[in-house]
PDB file of N, CA and C in Angstrom:
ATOM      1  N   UNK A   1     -18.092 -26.201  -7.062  1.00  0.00           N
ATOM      2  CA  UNK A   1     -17.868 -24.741  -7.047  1.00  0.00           C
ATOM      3  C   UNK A   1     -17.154 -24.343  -5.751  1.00  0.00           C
ATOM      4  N   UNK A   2     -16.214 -23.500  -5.902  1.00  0.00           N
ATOM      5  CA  UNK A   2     -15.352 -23.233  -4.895  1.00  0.00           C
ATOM      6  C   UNK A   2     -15.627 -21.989  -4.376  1.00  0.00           C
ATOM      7  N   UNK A   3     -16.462 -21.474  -2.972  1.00  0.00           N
ATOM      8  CA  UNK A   3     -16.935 -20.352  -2.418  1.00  0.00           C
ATOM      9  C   UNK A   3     -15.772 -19.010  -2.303  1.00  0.00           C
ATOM     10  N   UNK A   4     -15.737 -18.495  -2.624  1.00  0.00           N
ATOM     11  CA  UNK A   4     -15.039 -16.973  -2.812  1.00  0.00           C
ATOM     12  C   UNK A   4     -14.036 -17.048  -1.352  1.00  0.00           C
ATOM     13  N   UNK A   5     -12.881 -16.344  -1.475  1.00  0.00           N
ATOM     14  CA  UNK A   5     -12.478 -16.727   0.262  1.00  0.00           C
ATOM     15  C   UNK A   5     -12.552 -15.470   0.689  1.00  0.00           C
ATOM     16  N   UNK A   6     -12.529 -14.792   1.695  1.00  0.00           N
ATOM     17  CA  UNK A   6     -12.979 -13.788   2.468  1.00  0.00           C
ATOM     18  C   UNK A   6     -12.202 -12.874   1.792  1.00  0.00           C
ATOM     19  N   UNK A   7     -12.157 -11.429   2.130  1.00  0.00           N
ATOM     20  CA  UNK A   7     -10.933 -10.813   2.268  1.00  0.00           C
ATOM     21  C   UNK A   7     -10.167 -10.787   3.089  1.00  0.00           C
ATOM     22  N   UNK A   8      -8.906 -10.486   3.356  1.00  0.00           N
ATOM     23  CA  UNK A   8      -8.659 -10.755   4.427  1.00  0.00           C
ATOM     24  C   UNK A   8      -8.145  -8.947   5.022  1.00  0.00           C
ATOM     25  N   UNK A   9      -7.976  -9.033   6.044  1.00  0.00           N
ATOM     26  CA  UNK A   9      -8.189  -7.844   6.970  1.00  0.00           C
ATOM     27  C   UNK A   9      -6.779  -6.918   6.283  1.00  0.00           C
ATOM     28  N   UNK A  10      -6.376  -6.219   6.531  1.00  0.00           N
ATOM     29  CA  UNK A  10      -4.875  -5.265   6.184  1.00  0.00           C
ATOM     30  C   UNK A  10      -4.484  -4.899   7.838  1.00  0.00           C
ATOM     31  N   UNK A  11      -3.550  -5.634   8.483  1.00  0.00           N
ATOM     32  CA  UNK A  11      -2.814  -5.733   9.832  1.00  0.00           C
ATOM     33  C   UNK A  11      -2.490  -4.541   9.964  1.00  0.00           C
ATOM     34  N   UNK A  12      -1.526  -4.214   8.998  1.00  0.00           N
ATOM     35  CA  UNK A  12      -0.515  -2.705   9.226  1.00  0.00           C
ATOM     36  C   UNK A  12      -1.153  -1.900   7.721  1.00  0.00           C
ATOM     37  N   UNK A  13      -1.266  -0.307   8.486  1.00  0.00           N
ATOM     38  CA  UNK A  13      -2.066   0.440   7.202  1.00  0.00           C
ATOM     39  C   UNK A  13      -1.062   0.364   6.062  1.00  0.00           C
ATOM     40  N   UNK A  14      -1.383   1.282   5.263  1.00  0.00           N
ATOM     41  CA  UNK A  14      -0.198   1.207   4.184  1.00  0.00           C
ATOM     42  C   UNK A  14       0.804   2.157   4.119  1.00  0.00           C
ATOM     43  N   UNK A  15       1.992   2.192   4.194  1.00  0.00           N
ATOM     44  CA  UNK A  15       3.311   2.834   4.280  1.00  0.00           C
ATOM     45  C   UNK A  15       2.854   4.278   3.782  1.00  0.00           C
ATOM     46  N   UNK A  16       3.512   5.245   4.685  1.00  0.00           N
ATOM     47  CA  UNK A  16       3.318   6.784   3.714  1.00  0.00           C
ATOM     48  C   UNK A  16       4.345   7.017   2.571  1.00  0.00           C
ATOM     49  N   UNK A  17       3.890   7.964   1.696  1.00  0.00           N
ATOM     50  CA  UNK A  17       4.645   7.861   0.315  1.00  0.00           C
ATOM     51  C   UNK A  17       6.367   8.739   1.083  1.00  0.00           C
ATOM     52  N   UNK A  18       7.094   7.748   0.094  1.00  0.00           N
ATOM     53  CA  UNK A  18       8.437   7.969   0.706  1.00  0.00           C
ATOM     54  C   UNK A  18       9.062   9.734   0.179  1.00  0.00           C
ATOM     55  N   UNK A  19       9.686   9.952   1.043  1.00  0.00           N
ATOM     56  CA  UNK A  19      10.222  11.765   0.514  1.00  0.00           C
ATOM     57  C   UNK A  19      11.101  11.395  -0.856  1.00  0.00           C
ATOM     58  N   UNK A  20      11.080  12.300  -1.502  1.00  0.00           N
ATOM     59  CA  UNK A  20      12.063  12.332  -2.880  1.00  0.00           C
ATOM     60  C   UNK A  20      13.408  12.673  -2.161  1.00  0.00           C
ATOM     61  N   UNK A  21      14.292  11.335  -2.997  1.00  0.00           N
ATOM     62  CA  UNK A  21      15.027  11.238  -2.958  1.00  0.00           C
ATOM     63  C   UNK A  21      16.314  12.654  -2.941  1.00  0.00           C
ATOM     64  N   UNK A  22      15.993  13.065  -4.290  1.00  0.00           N
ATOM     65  CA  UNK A  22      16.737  14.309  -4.803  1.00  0.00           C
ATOM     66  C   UNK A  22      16.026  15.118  -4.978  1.00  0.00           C
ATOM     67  N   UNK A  23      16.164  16.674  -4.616  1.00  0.00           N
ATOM     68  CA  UNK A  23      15.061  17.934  -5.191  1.00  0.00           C
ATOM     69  C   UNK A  23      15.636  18.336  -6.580  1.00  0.00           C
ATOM     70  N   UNK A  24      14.170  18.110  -7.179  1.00  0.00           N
ATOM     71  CA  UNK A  24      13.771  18.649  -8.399  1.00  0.00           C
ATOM     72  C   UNK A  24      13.495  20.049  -8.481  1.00  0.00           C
ATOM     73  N   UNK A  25      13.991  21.163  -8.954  1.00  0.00           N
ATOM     74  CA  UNK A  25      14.355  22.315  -9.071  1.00  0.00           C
ATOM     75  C   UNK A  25      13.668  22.684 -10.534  1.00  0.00           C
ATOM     76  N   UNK A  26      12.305  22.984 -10.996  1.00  0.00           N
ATOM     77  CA  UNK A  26      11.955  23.290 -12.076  1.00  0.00           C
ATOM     78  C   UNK A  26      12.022  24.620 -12.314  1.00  0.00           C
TER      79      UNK A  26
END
């Protein structure tokens, strides 16, 4: 049986959501 492997840590947080490209005008 092969023991689970750790998680491993997250170095750099996660990217902020990118701006829209083009404005959407509804």
């Amino acid at each position: 049986m092969i023991p689970p492997e750790p998680p491993q840590p997250q170095l750099q947080p996660p990217p902020p959501p990118a701006p829209p490209n083009h404005v959407v005008t509804t």
